[in-house]
PDB file of N, CA and C in Angstrom:
ATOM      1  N   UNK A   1      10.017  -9.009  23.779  1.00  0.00           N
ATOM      2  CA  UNK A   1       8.963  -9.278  22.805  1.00  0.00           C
ATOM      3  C   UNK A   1       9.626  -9.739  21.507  1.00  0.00           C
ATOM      4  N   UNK A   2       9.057 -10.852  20.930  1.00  0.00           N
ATOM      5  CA  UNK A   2      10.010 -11.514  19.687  1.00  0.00           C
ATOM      6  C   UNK A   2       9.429 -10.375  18.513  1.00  0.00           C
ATOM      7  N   UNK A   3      10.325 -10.215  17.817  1.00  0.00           N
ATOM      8  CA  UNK A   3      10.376  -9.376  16.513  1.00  0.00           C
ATOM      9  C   UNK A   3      10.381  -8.372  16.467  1.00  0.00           C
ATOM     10  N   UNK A   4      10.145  -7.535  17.603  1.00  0.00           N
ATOM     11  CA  UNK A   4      10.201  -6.352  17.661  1.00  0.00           C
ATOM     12  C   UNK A   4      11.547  -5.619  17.405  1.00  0.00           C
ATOM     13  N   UNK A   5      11.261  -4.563  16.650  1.00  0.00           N
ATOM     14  CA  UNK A   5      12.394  -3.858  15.464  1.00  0.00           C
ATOM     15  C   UNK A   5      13.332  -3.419  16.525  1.00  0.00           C
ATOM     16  N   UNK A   6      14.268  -2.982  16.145  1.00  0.00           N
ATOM     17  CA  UNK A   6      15.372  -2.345  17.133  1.00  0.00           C
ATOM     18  C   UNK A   6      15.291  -0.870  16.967  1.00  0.00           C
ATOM     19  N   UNK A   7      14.689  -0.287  16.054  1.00  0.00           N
ATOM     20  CA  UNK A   7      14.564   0.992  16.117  1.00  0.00           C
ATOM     21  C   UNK A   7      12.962   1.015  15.549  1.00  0.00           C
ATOM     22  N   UNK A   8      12.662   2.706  15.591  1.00  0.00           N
ATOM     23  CA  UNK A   8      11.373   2.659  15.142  1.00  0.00           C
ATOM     24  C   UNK A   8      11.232   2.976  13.023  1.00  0.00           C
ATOM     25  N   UNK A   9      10.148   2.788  12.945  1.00  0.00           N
ATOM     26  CA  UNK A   9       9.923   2.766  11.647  1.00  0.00           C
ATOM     27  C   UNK A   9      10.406   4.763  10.736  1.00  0.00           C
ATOM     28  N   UNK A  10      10.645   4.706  10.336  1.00  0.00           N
ATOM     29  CA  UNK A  10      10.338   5.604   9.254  1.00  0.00           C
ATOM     30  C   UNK A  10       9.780   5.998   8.536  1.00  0.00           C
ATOM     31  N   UNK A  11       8.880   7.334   8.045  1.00  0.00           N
ATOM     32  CA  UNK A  11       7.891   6.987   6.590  1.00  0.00           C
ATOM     33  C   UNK A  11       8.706   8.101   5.614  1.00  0.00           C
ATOM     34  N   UNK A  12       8.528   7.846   4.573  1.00  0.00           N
ATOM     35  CA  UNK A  12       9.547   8.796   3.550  1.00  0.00           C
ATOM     36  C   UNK A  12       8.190   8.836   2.349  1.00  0.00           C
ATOM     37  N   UNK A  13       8.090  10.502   1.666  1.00  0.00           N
ATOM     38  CA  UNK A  13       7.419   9.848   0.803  1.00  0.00           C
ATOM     39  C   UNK A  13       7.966  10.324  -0.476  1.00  0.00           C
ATOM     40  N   UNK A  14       7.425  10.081  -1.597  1.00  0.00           N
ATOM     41  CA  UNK A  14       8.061   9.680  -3.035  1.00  0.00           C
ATOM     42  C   UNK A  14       6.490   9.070  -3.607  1.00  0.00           C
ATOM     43  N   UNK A  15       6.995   9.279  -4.945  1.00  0.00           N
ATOM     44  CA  UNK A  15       6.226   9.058  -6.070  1.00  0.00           C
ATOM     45  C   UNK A  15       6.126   7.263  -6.077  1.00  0.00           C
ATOM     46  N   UNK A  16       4.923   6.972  -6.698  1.00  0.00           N
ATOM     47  CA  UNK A  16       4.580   5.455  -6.367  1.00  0.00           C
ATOM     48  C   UNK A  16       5.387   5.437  -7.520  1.00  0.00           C
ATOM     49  N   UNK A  17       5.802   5.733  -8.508  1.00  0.00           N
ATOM     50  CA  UNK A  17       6.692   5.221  -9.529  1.00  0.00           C
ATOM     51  C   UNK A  17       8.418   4.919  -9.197  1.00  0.00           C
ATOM     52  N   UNK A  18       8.770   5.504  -8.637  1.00  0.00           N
ATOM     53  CA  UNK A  18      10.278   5.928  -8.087  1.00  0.00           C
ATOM     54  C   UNK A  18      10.095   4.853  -6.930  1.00  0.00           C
ATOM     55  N   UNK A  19       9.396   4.439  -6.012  1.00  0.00           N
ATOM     56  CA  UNK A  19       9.445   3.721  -4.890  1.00  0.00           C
ATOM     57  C   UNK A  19       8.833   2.269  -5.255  1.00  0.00           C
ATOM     58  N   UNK A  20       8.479   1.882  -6.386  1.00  0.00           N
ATOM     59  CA  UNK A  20       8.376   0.428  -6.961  1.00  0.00           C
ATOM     60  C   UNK A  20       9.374  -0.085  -7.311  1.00  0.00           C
ATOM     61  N   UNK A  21      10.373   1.065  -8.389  1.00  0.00           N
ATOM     62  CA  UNK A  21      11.340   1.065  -8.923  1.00  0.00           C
ATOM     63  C   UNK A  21      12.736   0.531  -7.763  1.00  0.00           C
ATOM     64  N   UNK A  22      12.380   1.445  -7.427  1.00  0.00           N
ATOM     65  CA  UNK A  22      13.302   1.098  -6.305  1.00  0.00           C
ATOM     66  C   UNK A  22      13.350  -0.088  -5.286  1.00  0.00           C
ATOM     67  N   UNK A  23      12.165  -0.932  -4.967  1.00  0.00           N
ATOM     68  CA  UNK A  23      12.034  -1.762  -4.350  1.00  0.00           C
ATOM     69  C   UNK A  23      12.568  -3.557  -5.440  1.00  0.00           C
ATOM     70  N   UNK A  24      12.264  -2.834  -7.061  1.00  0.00           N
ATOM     71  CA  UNK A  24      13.069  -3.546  -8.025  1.00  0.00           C
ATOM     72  C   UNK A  24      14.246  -3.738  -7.777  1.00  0.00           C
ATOM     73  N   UNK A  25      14.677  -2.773  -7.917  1.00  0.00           N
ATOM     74  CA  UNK A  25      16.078  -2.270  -8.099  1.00  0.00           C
ATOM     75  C   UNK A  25      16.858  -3.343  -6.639  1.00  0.00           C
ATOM     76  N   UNK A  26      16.179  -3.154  -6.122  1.00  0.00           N
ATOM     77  CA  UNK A  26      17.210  -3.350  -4.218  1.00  0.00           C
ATOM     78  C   UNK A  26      16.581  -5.166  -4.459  1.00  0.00           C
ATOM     79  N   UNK A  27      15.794  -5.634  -4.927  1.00  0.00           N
ATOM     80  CA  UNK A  27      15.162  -7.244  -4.908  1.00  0.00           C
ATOM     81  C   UNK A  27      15.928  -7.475  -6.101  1.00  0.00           C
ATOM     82  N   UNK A  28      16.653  -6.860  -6.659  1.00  0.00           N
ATOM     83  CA  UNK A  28      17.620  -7.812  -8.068  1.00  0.00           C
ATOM     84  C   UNK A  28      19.025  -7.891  -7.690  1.00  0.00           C
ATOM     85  N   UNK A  29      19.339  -6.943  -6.176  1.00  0.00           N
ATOM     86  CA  UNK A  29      20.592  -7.326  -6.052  1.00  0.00           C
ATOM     87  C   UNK A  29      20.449  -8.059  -4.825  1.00  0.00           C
ATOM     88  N   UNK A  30      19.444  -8.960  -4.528  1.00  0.00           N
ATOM     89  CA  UNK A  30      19.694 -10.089  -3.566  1.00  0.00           C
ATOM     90  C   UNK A  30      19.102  -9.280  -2.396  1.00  0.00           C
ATOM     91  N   UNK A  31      18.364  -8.494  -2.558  1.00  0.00           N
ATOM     92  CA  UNK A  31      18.662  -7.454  -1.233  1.00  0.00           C
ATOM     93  C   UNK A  31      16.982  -7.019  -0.406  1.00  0.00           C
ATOM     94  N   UNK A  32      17.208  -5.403   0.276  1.00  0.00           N
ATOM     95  CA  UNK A  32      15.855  -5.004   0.250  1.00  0.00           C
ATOM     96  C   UNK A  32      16.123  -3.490   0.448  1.00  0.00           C
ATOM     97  N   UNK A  33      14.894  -2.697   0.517  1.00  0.00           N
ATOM     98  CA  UNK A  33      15.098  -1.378   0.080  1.00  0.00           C
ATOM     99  C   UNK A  33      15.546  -1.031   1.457  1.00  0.00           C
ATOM    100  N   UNK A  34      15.486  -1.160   3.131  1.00  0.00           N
ATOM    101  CA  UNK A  34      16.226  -0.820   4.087  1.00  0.00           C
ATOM    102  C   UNK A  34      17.676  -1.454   4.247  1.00  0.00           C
ATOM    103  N   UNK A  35      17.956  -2.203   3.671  1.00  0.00           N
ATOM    104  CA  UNK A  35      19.359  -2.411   3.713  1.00  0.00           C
ATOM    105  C   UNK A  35      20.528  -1.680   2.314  1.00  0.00           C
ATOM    106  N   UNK A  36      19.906  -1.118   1.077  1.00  0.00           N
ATOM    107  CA  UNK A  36      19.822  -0.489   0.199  1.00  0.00           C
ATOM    108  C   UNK A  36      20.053   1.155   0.859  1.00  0.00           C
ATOM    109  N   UNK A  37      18.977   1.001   1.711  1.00  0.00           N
ATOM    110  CA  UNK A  37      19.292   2.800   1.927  1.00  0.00           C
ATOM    111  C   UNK A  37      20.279   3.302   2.930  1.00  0.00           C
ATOM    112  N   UNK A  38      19.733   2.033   3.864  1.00  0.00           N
ATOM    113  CA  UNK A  38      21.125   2.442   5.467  1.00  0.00           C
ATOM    114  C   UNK A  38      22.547   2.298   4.502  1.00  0.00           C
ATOM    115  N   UNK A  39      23.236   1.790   3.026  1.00  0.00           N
ATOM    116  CA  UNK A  39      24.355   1.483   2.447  1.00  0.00           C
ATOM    117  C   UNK A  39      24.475   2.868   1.814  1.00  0.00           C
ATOM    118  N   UNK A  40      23.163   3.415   0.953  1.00  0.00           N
ATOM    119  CA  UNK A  40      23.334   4.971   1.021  1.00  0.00           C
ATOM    120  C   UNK A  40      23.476   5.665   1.690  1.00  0.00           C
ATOM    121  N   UNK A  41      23.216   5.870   2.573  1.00  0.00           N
ATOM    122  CA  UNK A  41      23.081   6.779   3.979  1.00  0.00           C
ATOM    123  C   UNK A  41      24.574   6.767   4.413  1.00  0.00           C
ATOM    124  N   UNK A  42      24.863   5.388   4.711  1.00  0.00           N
ATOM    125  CA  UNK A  42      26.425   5.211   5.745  1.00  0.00           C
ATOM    126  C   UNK A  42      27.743   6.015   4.166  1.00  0.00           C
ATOM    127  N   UNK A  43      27.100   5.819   2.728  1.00  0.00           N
ATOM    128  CA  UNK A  43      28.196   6.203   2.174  1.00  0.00           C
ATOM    129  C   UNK A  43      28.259   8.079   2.201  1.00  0.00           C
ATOM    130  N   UNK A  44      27.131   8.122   2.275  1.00  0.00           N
ATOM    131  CA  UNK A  44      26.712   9.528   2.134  1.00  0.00           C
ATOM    132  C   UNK A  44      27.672  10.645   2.975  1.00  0.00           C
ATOM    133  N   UNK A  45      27.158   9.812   4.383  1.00  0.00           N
ATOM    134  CA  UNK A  45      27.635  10.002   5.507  1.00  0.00           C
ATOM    135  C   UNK A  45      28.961   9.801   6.267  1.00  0.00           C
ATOM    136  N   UNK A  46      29.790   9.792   5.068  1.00  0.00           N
ATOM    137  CA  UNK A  46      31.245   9.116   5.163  1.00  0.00           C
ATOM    138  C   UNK A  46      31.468   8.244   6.324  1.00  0.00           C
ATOM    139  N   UNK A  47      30.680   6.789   6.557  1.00  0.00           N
ATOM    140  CA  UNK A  47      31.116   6.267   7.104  1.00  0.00           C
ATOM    141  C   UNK A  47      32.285   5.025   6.503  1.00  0.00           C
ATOM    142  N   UNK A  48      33.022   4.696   7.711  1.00  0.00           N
ATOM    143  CA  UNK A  48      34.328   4.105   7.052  1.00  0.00           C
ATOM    144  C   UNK A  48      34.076   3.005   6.494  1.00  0.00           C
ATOM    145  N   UNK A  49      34.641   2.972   5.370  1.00  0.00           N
ATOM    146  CA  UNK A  49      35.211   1.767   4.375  1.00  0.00           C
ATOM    147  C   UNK A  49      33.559   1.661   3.816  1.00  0.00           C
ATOM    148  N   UNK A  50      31.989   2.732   3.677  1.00  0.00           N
ATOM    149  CA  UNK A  50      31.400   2.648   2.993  1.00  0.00           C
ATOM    150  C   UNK A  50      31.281   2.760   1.766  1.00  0.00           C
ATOM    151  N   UNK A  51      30.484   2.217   1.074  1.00  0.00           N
ATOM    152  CA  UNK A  51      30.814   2.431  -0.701  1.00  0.00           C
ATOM    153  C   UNK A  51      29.573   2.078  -0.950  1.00  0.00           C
ATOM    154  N   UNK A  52      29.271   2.947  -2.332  1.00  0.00           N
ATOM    155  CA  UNK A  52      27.722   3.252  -2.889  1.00  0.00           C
ATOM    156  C   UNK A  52      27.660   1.870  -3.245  1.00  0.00           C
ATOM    157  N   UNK A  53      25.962   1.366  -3.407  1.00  0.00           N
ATOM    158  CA  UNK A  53      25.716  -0.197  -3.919  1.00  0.00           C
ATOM    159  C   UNK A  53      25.450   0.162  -5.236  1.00  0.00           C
ATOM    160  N   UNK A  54      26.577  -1.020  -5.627  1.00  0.00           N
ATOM    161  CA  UNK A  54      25.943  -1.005  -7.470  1.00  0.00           C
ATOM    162  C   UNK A  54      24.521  -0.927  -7.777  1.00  0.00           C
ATOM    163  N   UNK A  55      24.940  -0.772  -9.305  1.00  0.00           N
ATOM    164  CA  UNK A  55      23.315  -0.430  -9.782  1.00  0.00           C
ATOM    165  C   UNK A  55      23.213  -1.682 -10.939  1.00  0.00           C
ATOM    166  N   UNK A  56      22.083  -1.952 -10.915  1.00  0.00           N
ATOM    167  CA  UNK A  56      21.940  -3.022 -11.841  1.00  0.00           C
ATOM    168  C   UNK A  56      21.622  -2.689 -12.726  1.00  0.00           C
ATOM    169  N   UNK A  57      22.508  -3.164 -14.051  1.00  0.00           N
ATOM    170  CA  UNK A  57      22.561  -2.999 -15.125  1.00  0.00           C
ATOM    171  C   UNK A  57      20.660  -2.297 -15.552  1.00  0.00           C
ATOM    172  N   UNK A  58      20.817  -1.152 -16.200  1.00  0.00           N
ATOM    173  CA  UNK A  58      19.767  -0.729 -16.880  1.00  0.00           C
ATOM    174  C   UNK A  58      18.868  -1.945 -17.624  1.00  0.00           C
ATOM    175  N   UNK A  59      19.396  -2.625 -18.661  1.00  0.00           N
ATOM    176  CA  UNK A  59      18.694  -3.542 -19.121  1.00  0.00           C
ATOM    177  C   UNK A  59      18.178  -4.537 -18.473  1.00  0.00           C
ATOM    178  N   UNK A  60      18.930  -4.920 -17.464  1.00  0.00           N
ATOM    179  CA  UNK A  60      18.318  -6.010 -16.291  1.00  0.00           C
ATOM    180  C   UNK A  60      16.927  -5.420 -15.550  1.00  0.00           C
ATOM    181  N   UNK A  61      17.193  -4.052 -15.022  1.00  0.00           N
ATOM    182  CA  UNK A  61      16.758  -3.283 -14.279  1.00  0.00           C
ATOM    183  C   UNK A  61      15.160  -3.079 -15.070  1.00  0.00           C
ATOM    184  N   UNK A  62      15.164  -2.547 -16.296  1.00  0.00           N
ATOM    185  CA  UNK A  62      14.155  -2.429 -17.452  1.00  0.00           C
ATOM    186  C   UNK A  62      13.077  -4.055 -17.212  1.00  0.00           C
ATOM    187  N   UNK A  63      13.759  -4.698 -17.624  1.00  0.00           N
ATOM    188  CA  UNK A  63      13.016  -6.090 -17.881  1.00  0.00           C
ATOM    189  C   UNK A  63      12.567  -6.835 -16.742  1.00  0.00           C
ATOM    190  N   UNK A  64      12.807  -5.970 -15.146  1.00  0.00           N
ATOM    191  CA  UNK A  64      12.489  -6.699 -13.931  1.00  0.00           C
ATOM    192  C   UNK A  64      11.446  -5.789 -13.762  1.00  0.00           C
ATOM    193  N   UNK A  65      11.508  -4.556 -13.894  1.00  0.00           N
ATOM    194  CA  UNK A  65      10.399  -3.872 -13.860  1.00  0.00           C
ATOM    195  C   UNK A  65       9.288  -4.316 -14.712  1.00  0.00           C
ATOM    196  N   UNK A  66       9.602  -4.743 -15.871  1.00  0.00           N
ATOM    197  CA  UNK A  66       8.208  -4.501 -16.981  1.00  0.00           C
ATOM    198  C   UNK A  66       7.806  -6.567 -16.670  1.00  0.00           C
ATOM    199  N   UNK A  67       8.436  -7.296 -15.854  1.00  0.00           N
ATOM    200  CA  UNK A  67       8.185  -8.652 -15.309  1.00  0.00           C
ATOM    201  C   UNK A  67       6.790  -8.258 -14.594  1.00  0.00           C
ATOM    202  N   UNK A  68       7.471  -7.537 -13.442  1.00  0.00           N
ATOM    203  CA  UNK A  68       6.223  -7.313 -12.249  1.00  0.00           C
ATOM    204  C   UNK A  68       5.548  -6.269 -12.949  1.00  0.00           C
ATOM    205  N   UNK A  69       5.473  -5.503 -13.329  1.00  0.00           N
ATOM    206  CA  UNK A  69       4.398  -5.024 -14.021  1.00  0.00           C
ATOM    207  C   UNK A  69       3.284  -5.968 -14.511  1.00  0.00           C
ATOM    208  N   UNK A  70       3.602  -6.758 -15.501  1.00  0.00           N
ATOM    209  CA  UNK A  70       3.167  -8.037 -15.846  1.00  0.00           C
ATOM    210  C   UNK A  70       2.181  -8.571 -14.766  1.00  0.00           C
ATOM    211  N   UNK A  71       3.270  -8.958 -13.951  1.00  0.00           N
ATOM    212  CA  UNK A  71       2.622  -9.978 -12.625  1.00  0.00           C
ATOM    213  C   UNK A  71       1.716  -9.017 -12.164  1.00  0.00           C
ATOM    214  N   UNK A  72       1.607  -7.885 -11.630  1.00  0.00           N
ATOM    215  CA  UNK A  72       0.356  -7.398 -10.797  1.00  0.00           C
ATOM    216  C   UNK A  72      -0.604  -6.701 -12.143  1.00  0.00           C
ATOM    217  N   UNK A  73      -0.683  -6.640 -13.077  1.00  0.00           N
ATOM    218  CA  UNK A  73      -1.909  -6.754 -14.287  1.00  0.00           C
ATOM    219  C   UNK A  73      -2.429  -7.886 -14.002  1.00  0.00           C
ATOM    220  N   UNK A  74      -1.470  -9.118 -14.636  1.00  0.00           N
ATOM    221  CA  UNK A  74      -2.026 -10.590 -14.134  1.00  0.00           C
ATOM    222  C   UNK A  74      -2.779 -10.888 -13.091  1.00  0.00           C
ATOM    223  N   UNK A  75      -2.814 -10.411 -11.606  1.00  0.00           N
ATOM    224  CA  UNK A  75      -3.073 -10.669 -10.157  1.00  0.00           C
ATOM    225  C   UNK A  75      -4.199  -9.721 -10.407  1.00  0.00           C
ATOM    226  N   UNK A  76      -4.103  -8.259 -10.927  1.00  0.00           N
ATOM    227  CA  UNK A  76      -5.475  -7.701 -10.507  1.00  0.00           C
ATOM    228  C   UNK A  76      -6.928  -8.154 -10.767  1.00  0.00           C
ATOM    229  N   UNK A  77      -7.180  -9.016 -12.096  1.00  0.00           N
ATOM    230  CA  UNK A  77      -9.088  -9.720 -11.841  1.00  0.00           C
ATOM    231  C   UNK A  77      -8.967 -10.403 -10.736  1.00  0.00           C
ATOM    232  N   UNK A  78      -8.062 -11.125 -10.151  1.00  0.00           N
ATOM    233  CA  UNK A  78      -8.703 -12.123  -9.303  1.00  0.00           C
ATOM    234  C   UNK A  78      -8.578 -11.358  -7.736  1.00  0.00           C
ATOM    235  N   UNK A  79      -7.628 -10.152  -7.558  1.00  0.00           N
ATOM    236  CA  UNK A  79      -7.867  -9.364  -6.517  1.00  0.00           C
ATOM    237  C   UNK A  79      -9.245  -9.337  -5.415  1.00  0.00           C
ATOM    238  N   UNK A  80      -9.215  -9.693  -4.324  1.00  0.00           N
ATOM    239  CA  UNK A  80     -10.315 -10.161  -3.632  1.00  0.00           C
ATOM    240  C   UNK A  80     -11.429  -8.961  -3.528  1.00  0.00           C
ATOM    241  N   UNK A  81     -10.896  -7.526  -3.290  1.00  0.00           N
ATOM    242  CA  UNK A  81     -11.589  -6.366  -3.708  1.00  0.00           C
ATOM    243  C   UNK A  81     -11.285  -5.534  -4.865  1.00  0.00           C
ATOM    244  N   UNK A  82     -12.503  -4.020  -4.885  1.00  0.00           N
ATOM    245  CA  UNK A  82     -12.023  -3.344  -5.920  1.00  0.00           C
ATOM    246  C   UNK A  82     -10.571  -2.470  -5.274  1.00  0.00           C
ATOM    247  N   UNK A  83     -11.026  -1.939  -4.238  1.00  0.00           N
ATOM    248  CA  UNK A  83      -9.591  -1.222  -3.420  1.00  0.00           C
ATOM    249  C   UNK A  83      -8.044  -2.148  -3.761  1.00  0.00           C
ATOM    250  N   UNK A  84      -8.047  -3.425  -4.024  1.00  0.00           N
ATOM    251  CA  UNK A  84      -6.841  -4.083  -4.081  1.00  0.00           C
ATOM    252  C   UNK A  84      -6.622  -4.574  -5.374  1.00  0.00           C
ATOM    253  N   UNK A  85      -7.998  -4.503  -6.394  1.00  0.00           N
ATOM    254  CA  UNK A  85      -7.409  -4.161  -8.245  1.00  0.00           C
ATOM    255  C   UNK A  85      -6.876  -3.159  -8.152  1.00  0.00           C
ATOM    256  N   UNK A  86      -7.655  -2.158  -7.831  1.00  0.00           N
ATOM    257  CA  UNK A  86      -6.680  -0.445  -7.912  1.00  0.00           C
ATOM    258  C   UNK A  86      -5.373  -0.881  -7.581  1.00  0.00           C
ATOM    259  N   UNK A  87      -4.745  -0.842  -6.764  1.00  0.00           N
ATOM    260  CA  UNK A  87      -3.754  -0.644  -6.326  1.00  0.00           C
ATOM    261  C   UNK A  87      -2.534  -1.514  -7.069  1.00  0.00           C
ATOM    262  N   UNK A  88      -3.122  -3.041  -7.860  1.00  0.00           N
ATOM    263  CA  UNK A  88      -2.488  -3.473  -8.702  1.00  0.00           C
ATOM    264  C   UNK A  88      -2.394  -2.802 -10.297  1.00  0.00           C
ATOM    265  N   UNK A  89      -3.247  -2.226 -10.590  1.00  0.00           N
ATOM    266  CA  UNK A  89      -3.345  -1.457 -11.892  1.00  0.00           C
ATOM    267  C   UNK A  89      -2.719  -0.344 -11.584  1.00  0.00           C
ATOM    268  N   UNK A  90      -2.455   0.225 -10.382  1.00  0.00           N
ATOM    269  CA  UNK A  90      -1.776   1.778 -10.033  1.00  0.00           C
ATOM    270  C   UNK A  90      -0.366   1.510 -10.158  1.00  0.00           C
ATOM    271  N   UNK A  91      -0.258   0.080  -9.531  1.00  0.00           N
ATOM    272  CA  UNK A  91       1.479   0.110  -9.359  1.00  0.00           C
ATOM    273  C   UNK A  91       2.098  -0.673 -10.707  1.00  0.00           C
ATOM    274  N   UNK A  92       1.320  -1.386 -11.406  1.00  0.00           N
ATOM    275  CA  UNK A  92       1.639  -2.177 -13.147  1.00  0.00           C
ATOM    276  C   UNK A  92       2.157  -0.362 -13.586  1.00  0.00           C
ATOM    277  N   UNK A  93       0.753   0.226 -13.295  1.00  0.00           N
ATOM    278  CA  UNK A  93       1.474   1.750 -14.430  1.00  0.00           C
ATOM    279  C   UNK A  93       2.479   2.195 -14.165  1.00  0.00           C
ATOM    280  N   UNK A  94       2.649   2.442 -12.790  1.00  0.00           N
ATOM    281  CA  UNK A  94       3.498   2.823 -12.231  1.00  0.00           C
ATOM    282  C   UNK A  94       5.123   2.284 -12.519  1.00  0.00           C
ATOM    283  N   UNK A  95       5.251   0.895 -12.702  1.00  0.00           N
ATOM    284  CA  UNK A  95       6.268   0.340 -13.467  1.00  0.00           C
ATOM    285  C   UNK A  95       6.564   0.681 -14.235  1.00  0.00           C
ATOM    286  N   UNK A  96       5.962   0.554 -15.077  1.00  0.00           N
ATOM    287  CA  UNK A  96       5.618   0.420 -16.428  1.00  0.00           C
ATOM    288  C   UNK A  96       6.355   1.838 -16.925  1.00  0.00           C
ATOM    289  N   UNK A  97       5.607   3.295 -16.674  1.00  0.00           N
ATOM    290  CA  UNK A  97       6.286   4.477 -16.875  1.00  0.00           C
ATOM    291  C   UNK A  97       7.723   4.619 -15.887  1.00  0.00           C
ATOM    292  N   UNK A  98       7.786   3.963 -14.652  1.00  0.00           N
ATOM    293  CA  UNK A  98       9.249   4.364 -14.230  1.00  0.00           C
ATOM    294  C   UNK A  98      10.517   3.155 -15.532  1.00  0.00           C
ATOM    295  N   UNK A  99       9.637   2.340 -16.007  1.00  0.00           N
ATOM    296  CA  UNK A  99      11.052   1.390 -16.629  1.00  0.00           C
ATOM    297  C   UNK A  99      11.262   2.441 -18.478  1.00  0.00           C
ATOM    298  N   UNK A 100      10.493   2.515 -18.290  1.00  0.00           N
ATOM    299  CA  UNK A 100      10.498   3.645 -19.507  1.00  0.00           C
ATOM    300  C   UNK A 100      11.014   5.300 -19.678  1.00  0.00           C
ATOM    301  N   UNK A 101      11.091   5.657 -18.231  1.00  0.00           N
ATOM    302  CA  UNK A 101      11.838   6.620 -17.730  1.00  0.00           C
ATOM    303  C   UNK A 101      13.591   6.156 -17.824  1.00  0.00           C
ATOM    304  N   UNK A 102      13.454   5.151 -16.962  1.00  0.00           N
ATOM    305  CA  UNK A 102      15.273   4.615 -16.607  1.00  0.00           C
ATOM    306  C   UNK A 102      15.354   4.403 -18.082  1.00  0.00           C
ATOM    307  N   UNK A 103      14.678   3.672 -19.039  1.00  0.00           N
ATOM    308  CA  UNK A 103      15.318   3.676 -20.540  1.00  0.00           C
ATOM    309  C   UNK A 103      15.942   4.212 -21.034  1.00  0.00           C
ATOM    310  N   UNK A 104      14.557   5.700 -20.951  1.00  0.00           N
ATOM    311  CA  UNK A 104      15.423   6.859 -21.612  1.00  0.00           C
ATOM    312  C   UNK A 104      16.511   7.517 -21.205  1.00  0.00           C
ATOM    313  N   UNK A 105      16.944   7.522 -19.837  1.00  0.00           N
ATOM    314  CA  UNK A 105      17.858   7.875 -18.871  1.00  0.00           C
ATOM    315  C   UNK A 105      19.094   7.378 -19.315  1.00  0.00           C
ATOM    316  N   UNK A 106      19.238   5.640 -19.434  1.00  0.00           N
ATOM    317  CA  UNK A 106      20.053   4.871 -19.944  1.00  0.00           C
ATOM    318  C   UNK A 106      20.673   5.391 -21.335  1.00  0.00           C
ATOM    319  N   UNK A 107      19.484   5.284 -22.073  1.00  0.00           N
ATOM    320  CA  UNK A 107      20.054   5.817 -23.760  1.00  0.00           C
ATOM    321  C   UNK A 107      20.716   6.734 -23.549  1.00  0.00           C
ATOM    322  N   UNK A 108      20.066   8.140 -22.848  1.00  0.00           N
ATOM    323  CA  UNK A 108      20.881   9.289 -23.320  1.00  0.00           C
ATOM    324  C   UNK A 108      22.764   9.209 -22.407  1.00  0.00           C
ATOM    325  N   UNK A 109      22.601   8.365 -21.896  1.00  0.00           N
ATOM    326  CA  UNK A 109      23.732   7.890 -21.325  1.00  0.00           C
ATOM    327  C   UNK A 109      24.888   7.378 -21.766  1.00  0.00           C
ATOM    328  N   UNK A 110      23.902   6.508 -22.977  1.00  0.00           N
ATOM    329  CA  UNK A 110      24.874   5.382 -23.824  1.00  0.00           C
ATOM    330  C   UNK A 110      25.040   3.873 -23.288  1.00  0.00           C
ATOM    331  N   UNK A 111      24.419   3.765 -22.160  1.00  0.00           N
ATOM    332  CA  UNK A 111      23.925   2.421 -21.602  1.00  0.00           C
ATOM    333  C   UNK A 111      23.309   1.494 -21.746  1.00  0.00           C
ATOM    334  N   UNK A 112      22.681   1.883 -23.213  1.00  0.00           N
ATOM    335  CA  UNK A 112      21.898   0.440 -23.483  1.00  0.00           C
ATOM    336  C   UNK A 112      22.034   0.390 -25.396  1.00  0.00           C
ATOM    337  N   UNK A 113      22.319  -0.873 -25.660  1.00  0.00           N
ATOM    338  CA  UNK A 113      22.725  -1.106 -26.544  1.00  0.00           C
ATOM    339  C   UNK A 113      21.179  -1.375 -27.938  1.00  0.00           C
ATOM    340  N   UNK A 114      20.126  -0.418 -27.384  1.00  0.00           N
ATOM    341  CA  UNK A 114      19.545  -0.071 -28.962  1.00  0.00           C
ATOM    342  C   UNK A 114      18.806  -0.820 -30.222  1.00  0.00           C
TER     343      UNK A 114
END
């Protein structure tokens, strides 16, 4: 059967803020959030010659979040239902407070230049 996955799916759950973020985070380094996690996992898991995936710069990271934030505010009037505005106004907030979280995270760090 064409496309069919090689293994079965997974569900993990997490806060809609932390799992937007994260789907940021893994789409700014060229990437996606299952190839992102199997790279955590294999380092975790001392597999050989694994190594944690960089993190993208906080400030990059900040301003890709508060982009798509942007974009799904923008997208929600013309949303074909009300069930699919929600879900664009849930996940804009949802940005929105996780890029403002990593901020403050950053500052108290000394990672972002202020």
């Amino acid at each position: 059967m064409p496309n069919q996955p090689k293994y079965p799916g997974r569900h993990l759950r997490m806060d809609p803020q932390r799992w937007e973020a994260f789907g940021i985070h893994s789409a700014a380094r060229a990437g996606d959030r299952t190839k992102e996690l199997i790279q955590i996992l294999d380092w975790l898991l001392y597999a050989p010659d694994a190594q944690p995936p960089e993190r993208v710069p906080p400030a990059v990271l900040i301003a890709h979040m508060r982009e798509a934030a942007a974009a799904a505010e923008e997208e929600a009037p013309t949303a074909p239902d009300e069930r699919r505005r929600a879900a664009l106004v849930e996940k804009a907030a949802a940005l929105r407070e996780m890029a403002e979280v990593v901020r403050e995270r950053a500052a108290a760090a000394g990672l972002l230049d202020d």
